[in-house]
N, C-alpha and C. Protein backbone atom coordinates (compact mmCIF):
# COMPACT_ATOMS: atom_id res chain seq x y z
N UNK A 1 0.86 -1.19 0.00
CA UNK A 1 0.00 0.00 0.00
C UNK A 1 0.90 1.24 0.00
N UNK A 2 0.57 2.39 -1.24
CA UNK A 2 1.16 3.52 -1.01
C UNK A 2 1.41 4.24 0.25
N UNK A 3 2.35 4.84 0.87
CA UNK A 3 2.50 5.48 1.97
C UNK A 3 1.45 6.56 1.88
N UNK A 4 1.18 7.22 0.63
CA UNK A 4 0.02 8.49 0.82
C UNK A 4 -1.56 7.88 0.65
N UNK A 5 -1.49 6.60 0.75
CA UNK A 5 -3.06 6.46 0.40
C UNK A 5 -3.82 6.76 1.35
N UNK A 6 -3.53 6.74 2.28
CA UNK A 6 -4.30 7.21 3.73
C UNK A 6 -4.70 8.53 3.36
N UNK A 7 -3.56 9.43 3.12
CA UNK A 7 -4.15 11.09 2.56
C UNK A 7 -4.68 11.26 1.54
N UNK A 8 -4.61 10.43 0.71
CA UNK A 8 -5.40 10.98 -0.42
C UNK A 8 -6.47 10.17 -0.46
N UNK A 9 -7.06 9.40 0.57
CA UNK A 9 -8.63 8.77 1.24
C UNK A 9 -9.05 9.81 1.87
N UNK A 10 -8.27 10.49 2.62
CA UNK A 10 -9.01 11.51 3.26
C UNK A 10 -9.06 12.79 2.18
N UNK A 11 -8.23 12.78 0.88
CA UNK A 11 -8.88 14.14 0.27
C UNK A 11 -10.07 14.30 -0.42
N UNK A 12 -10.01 12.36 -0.66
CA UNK A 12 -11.30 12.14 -1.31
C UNK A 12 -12.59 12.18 -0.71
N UNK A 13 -12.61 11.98 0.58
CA UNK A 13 -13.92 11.79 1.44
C UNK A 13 -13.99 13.26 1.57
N UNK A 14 -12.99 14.36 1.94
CA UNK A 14 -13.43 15.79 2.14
C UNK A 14 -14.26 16.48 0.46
N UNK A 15 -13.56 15.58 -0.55
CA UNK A 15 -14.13 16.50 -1.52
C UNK A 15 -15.74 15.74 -1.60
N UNK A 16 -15.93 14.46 -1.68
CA UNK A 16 -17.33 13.90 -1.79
C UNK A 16 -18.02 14.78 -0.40
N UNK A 17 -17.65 15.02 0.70
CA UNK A 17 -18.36 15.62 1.17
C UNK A 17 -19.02 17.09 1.38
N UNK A 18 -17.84 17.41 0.63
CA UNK A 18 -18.32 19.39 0.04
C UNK A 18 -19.10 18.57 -1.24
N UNK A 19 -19.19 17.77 -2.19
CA UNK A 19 -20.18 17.92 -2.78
C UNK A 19 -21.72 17.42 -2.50
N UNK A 20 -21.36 16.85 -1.74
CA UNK A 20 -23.05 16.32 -1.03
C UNK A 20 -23.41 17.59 0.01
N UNK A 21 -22.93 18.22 0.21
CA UNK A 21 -23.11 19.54 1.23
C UNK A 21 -24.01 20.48 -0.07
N UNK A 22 -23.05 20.73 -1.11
CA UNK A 22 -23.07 21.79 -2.06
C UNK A 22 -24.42 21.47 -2.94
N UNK A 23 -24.96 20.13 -2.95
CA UNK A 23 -26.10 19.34 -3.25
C UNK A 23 -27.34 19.79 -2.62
N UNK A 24 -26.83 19.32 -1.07
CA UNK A 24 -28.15 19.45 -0.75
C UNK A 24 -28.48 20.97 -0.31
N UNK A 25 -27.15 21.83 -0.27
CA UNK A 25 -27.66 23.50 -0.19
C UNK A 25 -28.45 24.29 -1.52
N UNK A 26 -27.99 23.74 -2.81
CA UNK A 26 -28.65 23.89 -3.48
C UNK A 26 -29.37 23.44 -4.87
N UNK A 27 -29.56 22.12 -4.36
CA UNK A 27 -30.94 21.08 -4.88
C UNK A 27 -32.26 20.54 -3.76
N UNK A 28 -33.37 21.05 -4.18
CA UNK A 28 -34.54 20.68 -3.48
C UNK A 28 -35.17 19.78 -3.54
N UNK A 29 -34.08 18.19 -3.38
CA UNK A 29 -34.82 17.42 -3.22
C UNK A 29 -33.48 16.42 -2.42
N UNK A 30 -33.81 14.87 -2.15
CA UNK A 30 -32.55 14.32 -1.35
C UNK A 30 -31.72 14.06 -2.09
N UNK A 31 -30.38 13.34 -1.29
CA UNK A 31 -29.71 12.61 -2.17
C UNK A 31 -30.03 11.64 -3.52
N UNK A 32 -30.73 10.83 -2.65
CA UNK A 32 -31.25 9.86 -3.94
C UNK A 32 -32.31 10.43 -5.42
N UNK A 33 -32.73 11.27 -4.53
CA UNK A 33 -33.56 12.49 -5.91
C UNK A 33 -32.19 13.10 -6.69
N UNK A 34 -31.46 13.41 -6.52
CA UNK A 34 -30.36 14.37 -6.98
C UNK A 34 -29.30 13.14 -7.78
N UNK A 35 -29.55 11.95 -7.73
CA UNK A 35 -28.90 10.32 -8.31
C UNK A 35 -30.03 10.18 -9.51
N UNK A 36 -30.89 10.36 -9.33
CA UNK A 36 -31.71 10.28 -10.22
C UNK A 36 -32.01 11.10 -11.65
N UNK A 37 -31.61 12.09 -10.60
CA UNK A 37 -31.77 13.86 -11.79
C UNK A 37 -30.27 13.10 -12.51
N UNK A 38 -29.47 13.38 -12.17
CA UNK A 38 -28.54 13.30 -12.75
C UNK A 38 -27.89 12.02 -14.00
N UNK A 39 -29.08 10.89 -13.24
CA UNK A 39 -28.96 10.19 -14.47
C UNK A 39 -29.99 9.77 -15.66
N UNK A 40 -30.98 10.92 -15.57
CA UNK A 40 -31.50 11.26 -16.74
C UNK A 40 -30.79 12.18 -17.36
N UNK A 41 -29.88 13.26 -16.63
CA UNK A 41 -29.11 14.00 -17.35
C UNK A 41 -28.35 13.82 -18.56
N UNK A 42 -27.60 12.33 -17.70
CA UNK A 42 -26.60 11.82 -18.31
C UNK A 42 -26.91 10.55 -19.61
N UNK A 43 -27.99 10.83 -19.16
CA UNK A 43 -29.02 9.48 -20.41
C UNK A 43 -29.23 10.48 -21.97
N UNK A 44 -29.77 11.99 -21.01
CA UNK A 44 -30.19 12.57 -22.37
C UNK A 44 -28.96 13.01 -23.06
N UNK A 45 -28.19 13.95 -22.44
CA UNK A 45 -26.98 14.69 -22.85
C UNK A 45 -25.75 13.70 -23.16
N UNK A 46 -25.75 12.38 -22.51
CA UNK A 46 -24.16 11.55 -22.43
C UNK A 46 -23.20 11.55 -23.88
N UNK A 47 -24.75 12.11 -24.77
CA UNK A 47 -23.78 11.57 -26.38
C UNK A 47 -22.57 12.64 -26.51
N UNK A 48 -23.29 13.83 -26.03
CA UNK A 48 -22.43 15.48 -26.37
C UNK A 48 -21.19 15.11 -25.77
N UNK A 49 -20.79 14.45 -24.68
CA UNK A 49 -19.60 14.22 -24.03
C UNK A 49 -18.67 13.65 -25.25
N UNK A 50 -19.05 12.30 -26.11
CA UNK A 50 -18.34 12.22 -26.98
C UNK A 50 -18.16 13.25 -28.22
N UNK A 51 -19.22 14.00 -28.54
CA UNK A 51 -19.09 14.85 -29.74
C UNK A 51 -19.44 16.21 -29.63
N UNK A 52 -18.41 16.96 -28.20
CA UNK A 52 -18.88 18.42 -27.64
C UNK A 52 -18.45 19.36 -28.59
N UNK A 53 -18.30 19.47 -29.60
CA UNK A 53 -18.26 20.30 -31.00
C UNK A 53 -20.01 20.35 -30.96
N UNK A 54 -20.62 19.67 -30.89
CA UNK A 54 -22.10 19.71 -30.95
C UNK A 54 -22.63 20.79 -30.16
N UNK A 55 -22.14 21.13 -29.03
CA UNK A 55 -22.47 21.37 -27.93
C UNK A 55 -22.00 23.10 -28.20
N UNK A 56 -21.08 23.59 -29.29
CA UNK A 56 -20.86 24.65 -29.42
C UNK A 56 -21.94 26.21 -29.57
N UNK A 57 -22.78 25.46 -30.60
CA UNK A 57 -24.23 26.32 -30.73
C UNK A 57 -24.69 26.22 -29.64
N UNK A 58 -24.58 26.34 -28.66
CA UNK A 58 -25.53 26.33 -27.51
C UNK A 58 -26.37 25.16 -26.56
N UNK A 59 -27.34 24.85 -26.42
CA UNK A 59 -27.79 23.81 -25.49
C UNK A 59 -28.56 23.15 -26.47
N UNK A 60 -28.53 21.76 -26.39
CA UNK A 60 -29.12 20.90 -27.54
C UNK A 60 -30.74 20.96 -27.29
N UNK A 61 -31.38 21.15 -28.59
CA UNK A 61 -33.01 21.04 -28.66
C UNK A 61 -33.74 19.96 -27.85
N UNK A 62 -34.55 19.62 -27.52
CA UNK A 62 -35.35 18.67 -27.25
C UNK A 62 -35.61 17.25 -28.06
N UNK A 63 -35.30 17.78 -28.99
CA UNK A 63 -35.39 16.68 -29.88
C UNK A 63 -34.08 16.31 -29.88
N UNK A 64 -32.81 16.69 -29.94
CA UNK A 64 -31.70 16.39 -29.59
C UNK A 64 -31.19 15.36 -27.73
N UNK A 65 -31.91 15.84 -27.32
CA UNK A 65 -31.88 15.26 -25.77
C UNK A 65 -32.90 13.91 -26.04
N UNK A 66 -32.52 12.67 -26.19
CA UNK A 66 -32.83 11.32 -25.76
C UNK A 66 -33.58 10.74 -24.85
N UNK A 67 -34.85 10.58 -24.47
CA UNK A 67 -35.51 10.46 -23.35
C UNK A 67 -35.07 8.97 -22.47
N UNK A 68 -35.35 8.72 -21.67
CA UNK A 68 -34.65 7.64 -20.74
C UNK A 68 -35.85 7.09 -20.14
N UNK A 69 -35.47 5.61 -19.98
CA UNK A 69 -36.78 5.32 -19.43
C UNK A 69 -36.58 4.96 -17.80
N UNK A 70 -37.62 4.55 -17.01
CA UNK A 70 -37.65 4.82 -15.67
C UNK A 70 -36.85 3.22 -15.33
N UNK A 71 -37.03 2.58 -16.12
CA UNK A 71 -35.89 0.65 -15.82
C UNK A 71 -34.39 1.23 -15.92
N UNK A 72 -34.14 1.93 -16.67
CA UNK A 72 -32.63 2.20 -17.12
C UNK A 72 -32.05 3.26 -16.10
N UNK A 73 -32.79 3.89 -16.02
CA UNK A 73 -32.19 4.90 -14.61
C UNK A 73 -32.63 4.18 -12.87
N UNK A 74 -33.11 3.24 -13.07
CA UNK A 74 -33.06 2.01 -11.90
C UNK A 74 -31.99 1.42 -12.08
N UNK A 75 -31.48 1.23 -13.17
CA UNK A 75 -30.34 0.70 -13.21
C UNK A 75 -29.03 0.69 -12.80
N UNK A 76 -29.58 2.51 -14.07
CA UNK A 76 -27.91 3.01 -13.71
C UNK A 76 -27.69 3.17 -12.25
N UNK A 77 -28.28 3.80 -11.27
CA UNK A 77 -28.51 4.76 -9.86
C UNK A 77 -28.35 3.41 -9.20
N UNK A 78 -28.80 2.15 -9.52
CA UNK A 78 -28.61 0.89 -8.33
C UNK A 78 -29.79 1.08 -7.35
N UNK A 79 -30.88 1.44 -7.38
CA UNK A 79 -32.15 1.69 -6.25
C UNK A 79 -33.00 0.75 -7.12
N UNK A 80 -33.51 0.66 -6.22
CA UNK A 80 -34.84 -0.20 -5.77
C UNK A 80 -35.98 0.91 -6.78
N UNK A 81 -36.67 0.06 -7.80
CA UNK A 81 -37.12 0.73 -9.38
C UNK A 81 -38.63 1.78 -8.46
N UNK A 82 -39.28 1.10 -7.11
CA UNK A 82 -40.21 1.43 -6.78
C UNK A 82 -39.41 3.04 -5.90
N UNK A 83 -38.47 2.80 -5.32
CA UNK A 83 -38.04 4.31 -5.30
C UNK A 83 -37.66 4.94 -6.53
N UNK A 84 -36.85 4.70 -7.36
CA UNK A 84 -37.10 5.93 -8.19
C UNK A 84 -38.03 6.07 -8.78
N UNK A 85 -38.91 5.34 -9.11
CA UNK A 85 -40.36 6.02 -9.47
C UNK A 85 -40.97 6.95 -8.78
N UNK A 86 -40.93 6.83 -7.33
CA UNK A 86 -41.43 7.87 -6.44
C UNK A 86 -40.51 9.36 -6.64
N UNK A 87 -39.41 8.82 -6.63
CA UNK A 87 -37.85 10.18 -6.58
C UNK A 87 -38.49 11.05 -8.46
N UNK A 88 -38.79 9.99 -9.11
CA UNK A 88 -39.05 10.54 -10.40
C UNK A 88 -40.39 11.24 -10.55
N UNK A 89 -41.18 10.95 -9.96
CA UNK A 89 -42.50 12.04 -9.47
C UNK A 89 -42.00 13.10 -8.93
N UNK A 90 -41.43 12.96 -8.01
CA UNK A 90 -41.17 14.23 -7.44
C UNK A 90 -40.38 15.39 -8.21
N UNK A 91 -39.49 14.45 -8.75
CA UNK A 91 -38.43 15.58 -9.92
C UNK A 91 -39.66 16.09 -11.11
N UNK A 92 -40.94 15.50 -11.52
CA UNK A 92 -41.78 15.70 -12.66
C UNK A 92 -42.69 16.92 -11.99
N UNK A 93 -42.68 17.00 -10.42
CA UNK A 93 -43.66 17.83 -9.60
C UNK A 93 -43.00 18.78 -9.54
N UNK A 94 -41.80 18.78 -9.25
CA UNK A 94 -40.88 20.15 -8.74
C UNK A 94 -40.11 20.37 -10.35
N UNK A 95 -40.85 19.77 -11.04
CA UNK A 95 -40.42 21.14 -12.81
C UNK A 95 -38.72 20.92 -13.43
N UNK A 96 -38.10 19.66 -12.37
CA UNK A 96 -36.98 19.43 -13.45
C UNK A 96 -36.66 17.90 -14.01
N UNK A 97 -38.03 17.28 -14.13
CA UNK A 97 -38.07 16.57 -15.62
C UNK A 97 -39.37 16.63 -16.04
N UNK A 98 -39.26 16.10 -17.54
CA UNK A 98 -40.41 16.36 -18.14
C UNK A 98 -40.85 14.59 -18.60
N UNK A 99 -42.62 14.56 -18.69
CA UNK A 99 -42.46 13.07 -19.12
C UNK A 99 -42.94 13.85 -20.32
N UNK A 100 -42.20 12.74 -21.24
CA UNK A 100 -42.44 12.27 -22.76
C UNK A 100 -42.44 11.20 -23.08
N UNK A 101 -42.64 10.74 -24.66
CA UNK A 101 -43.09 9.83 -25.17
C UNK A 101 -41.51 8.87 -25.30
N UNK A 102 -41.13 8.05 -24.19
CA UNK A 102 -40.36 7.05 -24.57
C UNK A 102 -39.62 7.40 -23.27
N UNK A 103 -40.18 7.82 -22.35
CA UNK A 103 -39.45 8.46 -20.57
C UNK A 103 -39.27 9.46 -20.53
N UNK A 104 -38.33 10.16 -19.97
CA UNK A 104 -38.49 11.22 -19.60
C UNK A 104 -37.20 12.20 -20.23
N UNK A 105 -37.35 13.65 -19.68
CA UNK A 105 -36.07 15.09 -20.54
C UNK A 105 -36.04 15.36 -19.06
N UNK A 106 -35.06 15.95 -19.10
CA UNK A 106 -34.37 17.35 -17.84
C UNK A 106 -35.02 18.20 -18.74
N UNK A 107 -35.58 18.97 -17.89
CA UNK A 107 -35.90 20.26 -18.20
C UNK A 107 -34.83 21.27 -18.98
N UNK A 108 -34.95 21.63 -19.93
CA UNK A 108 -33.58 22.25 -20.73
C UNK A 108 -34.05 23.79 -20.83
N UNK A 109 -33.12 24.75 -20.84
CA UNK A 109 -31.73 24.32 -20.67
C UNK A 109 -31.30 23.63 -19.35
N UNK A 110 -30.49 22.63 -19.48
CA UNK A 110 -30.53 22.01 -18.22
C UNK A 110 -29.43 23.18 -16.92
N UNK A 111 -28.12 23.32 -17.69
CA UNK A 111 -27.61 23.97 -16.99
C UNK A 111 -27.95 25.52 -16.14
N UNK A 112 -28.73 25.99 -17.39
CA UNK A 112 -29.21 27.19 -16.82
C UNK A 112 -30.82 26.67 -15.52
N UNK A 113 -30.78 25.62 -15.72
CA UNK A 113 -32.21 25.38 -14.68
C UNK A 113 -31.84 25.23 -13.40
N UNK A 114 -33.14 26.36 -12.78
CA UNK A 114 -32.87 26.52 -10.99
C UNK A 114 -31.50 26.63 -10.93
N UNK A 115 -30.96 25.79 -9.67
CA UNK A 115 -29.43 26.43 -9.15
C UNK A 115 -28.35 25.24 -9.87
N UNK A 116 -29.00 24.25 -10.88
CA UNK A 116 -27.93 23.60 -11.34
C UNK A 116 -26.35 23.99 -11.87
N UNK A 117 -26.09 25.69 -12.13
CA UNK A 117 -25.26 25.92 -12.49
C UNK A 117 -24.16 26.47 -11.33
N UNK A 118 -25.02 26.48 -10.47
CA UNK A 118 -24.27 26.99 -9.23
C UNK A 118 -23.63 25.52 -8.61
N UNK A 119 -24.84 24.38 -8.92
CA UNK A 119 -24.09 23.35 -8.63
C UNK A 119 -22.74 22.39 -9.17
N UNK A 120 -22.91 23.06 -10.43
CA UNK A 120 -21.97 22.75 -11.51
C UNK A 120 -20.33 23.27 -10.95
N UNK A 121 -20.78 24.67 -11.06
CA UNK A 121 -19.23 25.45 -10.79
C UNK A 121 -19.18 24.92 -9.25
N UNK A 122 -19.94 24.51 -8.31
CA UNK A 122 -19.14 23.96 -6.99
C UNK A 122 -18.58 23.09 -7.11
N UNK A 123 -18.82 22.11 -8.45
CA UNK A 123 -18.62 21.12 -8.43
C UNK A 123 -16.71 21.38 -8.80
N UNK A 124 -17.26 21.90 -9.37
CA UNK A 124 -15.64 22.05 -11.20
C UNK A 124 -14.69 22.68 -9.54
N UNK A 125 -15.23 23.40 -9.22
CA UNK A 125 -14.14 23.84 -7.94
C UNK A 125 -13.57 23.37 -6.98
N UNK A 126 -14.60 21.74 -6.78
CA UNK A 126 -14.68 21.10 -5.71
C UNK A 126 -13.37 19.87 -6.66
N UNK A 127 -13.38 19.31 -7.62
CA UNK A 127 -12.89 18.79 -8.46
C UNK A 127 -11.32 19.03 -8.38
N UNK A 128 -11.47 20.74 -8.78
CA UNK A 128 -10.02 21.43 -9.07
C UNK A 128 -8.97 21.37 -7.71
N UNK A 129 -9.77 21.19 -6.55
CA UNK A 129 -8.95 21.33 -5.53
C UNK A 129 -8.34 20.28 -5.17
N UNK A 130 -9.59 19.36 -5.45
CA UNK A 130 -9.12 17.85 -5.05
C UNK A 130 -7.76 17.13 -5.61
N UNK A 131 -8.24 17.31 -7.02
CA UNK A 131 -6.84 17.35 -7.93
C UNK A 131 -5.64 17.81 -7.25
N UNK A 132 -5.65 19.00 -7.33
CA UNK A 132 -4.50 19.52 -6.51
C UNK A 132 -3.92 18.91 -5.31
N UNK A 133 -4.95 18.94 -4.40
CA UNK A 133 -4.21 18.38 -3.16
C UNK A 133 -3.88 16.79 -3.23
N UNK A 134 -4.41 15.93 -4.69
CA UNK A 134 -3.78 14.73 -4.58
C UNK A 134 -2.33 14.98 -5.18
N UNK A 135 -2.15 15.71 -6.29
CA UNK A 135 -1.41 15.89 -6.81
C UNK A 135 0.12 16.41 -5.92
N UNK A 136 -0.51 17.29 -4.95
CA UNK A 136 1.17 17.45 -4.21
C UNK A 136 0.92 16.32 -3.31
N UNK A 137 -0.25 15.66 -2.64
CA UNK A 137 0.07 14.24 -1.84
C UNK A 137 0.95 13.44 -2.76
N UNK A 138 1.24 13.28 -3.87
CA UNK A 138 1.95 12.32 -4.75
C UNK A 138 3.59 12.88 -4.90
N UNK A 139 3.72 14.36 -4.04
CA UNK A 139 4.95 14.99 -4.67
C UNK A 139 5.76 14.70 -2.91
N UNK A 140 4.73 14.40 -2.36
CA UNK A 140 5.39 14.00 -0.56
C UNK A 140 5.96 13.26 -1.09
């Protein structure tokens, strides 16, 4: 076992825990609601990750965003299908997904919706630091 793995377990548990902090300060719903959002996100948007030249014009149409169905995001998330169905009502009640014909959209623009962008840049910040402080743990 690396001599720094101990520290860089603990940089990792401090950064997962500024982001579950930074979550639930500003997303209105729980953890497992906020597992859910995110992997319809990643159902509709995941293609742009491979081909973000796409992504240059701006935020992809609706018809561009892929709907997901409620088995596949049981999947991905690992819960029990009868909770996220409930977690997925609630995200359809509180206005950030939409049902359509073949499951469901994030409400788009996604980034600009409610405080997701605030959650974004905590994130990219929360990320950048972490990096860092593994990065000189590796220079001990």
């Amino acid at each position: 076992m690396p001599n720094n793995l101990r520290l860089q377990g603990l940089i990792v548990c401090e950064a997962l825990s500024r982001l579950c902090r930074l979550i639930t300060d500003n997303f209105d719903c729980d953890l497992e609601c906020f597992a859910c959002y995110l992997a319809v996100i990643s159902a509709n948007l995941g293609r742009f990750a491979r081909a973000p030249e796409a992504l240059e014009g701006g935020p992809p149409s609706a018809e561009e965003r892929l709907p997901v169905s409620r088995r596949a995001i049981a999947a991905s998330v690992g819960l029990p299908r009868e909770t996220v169905r409930r977690k997925l009502i609630e995200l359809v009640e509180k206005g950030h997904l939409q049902e359509v014909r073949g499951g469901l959209r994030a409400v788009a623009p996604v980034l600009e919706h409610a405080d997701n962008l605030t959650i974004v840049m905590g994130a990219i910040r929360t990320f950048e630091r972490a990096a860092g402080e593994l990065k000189t743990s590796n220079e001990r």
